[in-house]
N, C-alpha and C. Protein backbone atom coordinates (compact mmCIF):
# COMPACT_ATOMS: atom_id res chain seq x y z
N UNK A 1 8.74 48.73 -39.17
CA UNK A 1 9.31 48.84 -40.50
C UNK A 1 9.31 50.31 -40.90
N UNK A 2 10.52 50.85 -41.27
CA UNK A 2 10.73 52.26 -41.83
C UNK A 2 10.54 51.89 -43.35
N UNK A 3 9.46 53.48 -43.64
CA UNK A 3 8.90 53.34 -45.03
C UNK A 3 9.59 54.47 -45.69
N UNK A 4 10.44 54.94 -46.41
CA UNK A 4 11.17 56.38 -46.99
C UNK A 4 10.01 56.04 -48.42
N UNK A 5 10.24 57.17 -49.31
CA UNK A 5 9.45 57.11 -50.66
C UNK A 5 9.96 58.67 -51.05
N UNK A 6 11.15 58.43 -52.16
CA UNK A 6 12.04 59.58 -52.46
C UNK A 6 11.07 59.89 -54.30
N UNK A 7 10.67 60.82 -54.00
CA UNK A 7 10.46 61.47 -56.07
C UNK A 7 12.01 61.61 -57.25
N UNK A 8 11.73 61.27 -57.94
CA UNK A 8 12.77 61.00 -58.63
C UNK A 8 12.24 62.06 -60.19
N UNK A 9 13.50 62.16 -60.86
CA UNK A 9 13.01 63.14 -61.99
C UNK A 9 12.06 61.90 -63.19
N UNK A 10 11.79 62.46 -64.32
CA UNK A 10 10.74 61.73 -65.29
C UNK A 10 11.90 60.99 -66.24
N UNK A 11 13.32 61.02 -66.17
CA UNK A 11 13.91 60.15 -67.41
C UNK A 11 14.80 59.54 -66.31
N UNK A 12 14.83 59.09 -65.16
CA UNK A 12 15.31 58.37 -64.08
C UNK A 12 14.28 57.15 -64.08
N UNK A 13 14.79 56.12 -64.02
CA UNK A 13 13.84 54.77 -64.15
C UNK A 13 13.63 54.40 -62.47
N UNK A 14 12.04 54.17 -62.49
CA UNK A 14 11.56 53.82 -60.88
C UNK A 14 12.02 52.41 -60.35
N UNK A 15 12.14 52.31 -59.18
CA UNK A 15 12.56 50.88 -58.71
C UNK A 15 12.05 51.40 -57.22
N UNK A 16 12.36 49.86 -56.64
CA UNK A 16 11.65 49.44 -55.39
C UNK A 16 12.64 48.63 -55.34
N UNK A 17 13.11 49.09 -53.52
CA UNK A 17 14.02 48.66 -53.30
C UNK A 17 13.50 48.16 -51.44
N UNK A 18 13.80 46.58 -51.20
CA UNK A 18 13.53 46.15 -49.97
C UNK A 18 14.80 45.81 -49.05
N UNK A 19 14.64 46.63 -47.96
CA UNK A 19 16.36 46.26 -47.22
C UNK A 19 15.15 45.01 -46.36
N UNK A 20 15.80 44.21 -46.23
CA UNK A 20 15.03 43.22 -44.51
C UNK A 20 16.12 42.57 -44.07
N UNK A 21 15.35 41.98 -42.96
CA UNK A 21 16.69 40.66 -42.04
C UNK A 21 16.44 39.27 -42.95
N UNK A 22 14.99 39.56 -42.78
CA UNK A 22 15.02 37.96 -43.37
C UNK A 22 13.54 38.14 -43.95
N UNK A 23 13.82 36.78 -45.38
CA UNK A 23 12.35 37.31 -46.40
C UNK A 23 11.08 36.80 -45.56
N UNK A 24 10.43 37.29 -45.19
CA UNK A 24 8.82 36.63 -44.18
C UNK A 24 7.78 36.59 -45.30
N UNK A 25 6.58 36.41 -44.84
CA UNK A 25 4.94 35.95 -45.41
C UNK A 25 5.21 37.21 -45.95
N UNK A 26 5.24 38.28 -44.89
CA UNK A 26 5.07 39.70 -45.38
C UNK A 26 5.59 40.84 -46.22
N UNK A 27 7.20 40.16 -46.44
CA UNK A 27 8.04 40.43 -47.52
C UNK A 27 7.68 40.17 -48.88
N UNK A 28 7.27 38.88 -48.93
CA UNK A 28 6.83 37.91 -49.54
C UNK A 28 5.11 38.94 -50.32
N UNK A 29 4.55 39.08 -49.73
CA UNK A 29 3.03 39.12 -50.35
C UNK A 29 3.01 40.97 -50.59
N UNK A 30 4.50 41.73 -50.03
CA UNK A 30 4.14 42.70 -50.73
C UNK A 30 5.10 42.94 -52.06
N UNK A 31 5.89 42.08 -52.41
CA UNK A 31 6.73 41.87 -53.68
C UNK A 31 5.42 41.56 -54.35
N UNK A 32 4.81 40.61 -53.99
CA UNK A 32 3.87 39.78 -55.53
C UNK A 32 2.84 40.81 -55.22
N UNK A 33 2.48 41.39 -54.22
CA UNK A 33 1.61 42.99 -54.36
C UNK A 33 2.12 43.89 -55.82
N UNK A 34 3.37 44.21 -55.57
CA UNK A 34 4.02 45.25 -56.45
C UNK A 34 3.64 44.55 -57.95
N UNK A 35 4.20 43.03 -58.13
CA UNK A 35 4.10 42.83 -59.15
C UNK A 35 2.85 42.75 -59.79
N UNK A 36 2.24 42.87 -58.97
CA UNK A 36 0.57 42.34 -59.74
C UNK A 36 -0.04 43.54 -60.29
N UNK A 37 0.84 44.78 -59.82
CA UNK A 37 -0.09 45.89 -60.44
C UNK A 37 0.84 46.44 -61.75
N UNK A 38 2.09 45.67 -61.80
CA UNK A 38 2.94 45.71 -63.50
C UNK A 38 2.07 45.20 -64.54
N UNK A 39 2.12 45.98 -65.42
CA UNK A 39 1.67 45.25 -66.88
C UNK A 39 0.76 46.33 -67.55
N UNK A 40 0.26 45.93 -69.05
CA UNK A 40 -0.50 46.43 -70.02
C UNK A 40 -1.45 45.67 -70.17
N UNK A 41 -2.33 46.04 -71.09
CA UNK A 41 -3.38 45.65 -72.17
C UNK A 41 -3.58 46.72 -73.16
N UNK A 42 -3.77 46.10 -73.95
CA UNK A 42 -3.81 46.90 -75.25
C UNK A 42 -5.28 46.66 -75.89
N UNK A 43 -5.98 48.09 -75.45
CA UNK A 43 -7.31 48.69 -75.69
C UNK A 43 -7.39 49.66 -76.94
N UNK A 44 -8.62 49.90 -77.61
CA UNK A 44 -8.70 50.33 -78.31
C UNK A 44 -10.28 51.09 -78.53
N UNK A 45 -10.12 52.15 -78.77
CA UNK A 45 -10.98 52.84 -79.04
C UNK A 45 -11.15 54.04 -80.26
N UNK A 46 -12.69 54.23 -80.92
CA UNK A 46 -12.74 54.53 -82.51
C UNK A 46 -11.43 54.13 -83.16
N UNK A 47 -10.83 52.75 -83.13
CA UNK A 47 -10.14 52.66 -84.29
C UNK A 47 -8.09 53.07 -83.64
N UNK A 48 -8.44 53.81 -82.75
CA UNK A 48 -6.95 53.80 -82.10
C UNK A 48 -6.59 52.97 -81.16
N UNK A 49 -5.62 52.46 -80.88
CA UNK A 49 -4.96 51.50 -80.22
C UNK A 49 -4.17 52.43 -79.00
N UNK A 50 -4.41 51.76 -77.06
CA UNK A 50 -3.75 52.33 -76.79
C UNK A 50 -3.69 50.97 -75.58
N UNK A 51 -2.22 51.64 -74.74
CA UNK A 51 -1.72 50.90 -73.80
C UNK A 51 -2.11 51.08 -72.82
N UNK A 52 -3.45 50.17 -72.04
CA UNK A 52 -3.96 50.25 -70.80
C UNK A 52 -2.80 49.94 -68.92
N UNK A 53 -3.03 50.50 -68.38
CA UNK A 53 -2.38 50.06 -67.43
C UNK A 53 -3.11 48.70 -66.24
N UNK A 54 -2.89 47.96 -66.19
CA UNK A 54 -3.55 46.94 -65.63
C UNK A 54 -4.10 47.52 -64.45
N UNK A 55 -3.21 48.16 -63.14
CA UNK A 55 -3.81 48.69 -62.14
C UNK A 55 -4.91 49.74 -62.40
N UNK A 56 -5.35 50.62 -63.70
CA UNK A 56 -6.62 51.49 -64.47
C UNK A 56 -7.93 50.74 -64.30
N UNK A 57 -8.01 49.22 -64.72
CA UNK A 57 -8.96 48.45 -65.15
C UNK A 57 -10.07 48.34 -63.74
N UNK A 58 -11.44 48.26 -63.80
CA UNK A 58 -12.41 48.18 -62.46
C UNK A 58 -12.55 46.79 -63.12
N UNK A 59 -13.25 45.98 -64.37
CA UNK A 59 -13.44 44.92 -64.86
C UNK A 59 -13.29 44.98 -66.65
N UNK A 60 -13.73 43.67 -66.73
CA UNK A 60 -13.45 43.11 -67.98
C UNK A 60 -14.73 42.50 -68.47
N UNK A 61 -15.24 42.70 -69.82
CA UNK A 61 -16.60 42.26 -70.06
C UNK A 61 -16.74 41.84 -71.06
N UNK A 62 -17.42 40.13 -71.37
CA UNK A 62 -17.44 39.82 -72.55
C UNK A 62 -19.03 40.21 -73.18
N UNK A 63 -19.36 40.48 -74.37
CA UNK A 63 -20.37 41.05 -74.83
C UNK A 63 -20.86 40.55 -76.20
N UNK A 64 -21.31 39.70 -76.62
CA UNK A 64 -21.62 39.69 -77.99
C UNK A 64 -20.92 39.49 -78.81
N UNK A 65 -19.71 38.03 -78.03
CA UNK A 65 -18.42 38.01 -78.89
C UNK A 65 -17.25 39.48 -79.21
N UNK A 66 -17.59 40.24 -77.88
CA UNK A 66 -16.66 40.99 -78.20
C UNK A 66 -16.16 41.45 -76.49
N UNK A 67 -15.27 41.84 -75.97
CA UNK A 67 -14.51 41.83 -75.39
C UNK A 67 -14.47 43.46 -74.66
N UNK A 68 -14.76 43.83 -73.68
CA UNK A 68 -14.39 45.23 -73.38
C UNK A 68 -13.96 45.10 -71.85
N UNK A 69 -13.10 46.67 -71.94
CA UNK A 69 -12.22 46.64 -70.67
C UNK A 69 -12.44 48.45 -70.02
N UNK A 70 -13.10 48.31 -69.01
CA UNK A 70 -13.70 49.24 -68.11
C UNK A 70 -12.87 50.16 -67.10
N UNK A 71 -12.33 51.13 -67.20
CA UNK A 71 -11.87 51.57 -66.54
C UNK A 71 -12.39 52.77 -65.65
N UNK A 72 -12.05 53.79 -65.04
CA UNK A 72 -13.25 54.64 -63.97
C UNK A 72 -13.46 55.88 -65.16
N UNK A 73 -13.06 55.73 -66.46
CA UNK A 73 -13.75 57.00 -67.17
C UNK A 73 -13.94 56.38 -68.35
N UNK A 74 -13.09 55.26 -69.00
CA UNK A 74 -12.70 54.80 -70.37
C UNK A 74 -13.10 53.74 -70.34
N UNK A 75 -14.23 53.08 -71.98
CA UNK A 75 -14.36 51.86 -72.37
C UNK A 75 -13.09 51.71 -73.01
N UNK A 76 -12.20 50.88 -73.01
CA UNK A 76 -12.19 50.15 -74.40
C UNK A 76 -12.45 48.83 -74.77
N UNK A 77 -11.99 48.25 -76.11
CA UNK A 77 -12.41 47.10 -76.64
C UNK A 77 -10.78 46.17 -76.90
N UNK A 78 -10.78 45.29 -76.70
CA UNK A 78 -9.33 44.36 -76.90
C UNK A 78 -9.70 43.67 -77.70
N UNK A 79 -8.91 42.60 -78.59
CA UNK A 79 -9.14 41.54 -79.41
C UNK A 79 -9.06 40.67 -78.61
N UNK A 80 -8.43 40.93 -77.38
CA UNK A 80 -8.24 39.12 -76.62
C UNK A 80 -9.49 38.83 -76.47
N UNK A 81 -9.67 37.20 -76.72
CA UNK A 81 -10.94 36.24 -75.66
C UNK A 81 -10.61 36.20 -74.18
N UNK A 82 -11.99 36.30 -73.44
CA UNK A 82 -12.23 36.30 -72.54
C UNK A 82 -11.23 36.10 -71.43
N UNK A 83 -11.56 34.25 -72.07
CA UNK A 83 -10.52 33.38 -71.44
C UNK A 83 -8.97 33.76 -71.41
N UNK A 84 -8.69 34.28 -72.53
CA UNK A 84 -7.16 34.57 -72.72
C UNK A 84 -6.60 35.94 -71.18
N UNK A 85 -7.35 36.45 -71.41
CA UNK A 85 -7.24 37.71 -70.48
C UNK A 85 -7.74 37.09 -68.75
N UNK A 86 -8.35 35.86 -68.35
CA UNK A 86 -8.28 35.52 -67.07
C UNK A 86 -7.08 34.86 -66.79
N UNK A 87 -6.98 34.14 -67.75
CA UNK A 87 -5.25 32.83 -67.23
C UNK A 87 -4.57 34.19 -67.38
N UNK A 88 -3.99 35.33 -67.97
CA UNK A 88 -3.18 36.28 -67.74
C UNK A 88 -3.21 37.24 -66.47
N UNK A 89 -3.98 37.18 -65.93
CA UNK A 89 -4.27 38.17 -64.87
C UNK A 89 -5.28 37.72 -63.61
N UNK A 90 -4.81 35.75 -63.94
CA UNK A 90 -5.10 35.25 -62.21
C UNK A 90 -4.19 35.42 -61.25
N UNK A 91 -2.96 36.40 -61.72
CA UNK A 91 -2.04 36.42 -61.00
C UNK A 91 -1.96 37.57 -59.99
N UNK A 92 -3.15 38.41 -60.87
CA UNK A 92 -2.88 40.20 -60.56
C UNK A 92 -4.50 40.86 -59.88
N UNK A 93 -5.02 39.94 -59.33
CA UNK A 93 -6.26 40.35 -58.27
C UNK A 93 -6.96 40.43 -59.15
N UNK A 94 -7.48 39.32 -60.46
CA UNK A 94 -8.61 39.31 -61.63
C UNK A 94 -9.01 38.21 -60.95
N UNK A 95 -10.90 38.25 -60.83
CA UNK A 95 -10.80 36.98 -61.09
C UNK A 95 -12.69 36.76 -61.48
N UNK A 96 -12.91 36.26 -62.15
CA UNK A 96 -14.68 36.00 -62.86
C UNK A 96 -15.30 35.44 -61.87
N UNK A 97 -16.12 36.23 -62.09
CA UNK A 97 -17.18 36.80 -61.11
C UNK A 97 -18.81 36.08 -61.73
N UNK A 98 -18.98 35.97 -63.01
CA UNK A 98 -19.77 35.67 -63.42
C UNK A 98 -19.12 35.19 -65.10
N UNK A 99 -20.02 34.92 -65.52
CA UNK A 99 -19.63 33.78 -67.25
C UNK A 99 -19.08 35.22 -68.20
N UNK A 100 -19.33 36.10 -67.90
CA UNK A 100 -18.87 37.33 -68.64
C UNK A 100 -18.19 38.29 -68.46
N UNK A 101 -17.57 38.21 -66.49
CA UNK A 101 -17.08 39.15 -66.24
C UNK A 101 -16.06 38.99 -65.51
N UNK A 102 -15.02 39.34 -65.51
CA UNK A 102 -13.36 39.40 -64.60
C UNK A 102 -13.62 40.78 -63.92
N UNK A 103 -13.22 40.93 -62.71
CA UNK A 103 -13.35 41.89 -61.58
C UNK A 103 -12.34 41.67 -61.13
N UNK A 104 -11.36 43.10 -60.82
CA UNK A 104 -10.27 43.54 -60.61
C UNK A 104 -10.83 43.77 -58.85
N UNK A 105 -10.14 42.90 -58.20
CA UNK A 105 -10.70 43.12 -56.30
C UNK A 105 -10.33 44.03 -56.00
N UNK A 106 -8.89 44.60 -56.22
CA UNK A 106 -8.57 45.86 -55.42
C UNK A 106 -9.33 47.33 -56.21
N UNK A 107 -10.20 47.40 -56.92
CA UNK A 107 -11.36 48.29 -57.33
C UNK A 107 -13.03 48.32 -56.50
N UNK A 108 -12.68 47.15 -55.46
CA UNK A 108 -14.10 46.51 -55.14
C UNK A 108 -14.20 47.42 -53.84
N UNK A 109 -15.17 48.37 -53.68
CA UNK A 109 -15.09 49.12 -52.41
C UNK A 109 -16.02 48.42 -51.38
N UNK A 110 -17.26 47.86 -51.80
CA UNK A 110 -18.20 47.26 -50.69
C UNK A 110 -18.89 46.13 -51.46
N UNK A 111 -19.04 44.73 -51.01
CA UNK A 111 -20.35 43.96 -51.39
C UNK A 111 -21.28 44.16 -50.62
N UNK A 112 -22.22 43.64 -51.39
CA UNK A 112 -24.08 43.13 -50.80
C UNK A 112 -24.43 42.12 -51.42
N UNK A 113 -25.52 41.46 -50.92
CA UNK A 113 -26.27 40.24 -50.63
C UNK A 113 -27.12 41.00 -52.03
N UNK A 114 -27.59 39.85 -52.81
CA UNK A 114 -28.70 40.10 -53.74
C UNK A 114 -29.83 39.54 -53.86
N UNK A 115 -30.25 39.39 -54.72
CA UNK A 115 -31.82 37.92 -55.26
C UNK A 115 -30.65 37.06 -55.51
N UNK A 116 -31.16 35.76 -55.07
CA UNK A 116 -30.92 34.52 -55.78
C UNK A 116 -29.58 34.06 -55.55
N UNK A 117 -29.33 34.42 -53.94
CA UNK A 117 -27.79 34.09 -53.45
C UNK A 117 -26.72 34.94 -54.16
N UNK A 118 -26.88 35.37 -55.42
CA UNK A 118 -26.14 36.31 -55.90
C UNK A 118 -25.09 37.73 -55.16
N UNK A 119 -24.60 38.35 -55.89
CA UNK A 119 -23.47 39.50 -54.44
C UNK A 119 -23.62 40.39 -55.78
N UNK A 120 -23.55 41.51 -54.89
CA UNK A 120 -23.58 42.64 -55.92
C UNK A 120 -21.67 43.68 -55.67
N UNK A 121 -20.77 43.55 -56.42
CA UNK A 121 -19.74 44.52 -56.22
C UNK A 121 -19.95 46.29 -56.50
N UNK A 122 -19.42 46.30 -55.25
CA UNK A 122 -19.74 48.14 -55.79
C UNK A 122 -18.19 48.39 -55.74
N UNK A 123 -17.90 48.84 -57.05
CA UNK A 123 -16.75 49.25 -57.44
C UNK A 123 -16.39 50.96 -56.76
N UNK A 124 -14.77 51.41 -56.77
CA UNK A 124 -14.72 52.55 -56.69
C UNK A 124 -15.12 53.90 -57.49
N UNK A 125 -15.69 53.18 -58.41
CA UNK A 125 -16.28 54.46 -58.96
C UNK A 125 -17.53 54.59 -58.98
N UNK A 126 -18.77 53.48 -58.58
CA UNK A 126 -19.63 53.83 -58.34
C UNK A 126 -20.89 52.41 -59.18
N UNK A 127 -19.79 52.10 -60.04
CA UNK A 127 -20.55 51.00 -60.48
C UNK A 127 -20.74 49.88 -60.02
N UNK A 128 -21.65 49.06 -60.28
CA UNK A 128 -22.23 47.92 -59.86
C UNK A 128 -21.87 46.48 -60.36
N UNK A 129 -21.51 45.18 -60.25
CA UNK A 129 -20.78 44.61 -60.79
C UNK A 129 -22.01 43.24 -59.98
N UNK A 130 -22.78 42.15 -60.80
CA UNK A 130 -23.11 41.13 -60.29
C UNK A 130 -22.52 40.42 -60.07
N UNK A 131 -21.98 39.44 -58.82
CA UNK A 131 -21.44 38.14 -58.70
C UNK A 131 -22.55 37.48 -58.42
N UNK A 132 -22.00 35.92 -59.95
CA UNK A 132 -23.20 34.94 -60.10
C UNK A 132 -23.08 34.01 -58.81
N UNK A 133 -23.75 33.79 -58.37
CA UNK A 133 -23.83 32.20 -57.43
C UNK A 133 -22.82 31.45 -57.49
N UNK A 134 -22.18 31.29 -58.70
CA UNK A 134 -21.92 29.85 -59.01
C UNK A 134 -20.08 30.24 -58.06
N UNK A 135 -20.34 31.89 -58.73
CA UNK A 135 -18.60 32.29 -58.34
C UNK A 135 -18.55 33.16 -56.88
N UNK A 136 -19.61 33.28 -56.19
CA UNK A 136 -19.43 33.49 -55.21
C UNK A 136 -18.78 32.92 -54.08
N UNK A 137 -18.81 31.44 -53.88
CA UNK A 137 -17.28 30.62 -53.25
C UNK A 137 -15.69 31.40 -53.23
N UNK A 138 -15.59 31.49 -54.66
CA UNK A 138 -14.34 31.91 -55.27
C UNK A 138 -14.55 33.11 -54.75
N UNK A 139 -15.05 34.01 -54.76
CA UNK A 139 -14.93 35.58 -54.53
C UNK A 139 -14.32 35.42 -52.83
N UNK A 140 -15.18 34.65 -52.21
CA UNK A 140 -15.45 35.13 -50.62
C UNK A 140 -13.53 34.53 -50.34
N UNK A 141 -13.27 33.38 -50.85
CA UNK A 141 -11.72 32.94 -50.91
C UNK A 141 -10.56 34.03 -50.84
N UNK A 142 -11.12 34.25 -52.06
CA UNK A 142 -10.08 35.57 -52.57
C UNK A 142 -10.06 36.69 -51.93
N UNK A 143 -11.19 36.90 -50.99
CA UNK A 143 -11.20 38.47 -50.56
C UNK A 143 -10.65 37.91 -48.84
N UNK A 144 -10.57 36.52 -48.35
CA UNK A 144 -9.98 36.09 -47.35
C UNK A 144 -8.87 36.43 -47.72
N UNK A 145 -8.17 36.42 -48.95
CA UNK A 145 -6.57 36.20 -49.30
C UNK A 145 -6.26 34.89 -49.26
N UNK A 146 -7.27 33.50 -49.16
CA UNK A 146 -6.66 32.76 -49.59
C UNK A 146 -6.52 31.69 -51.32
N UNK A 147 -6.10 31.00 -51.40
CA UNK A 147 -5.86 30.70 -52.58
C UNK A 147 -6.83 29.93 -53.44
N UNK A 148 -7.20 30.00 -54.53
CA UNK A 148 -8.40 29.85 -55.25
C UNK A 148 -8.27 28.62 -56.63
């Protein structure tokens, strides 16, 4: 497969463009690749509102009835519930890891074994991320690539 990747100026709109013979598995899983890293969230911090990029996010953390979204330099805080923000982004390599936390896989650089059957994620930036027991099934699925 020939890969070209041309730079384009900043008021020219980006696209992705696939020539093939015929659509395969592999056609197939790098379209819903592309798409999974489209989208926002809308974070907020002291009081300003801004537009997160979904592919930015390492995880998602619920806290004391409140909601925060982790990226490799930036907290912010969302109004969404928890829940609202997993059914949105079981599509896009999210998936809870524990009762409080959504973990973005393609941020996940290495697991380990913990106490108590537990997995520890070491993210690309350095942080540490527990997977509970209960969601460790689900993790090991997902990092096979298969369906959960």
């Amino acid at each position: 497969m020939e890969i070209k990747i041309t730079e384009i100026e900043k008021d020219k709109k980006e696209r992705l463009e696939i020539y093939c013979h015929q659509i395969t598995n592999e056609i197939t899983e790098i379209v819903r690749f592309v798409k999974s890293r489209q989208g926002q969230l809308t974070g907020v911090i002291e009081g300003t509102q801004y537009e997160v990029p979904i592919s930015d996010v390492f995880y998602i953390e619920g806290v004391d009835n409140r909601v925060f979204i982790y990226c490799e330099e930036q907290i912010y805080e969302t109004r969404q519930k928890l829940y609202e923000l997993e059914e949105a982004l079981k599509e896009k390599h999210f998936l809870r890891v524990s009762k409080s936390v959504l973990l973005n896989l393609l941020k996940i650089e290495s697991i380990k074994p913990s106490l108590n059957s537990r997995f520890v994620a070491v993210l690309q930036n350095g942080e540490q991320v527990i997977v509970s027991r209960k969601y460790v099934p689900e993790l090991k699925k997902a990092l096979k690539g298969e369906s959960i």
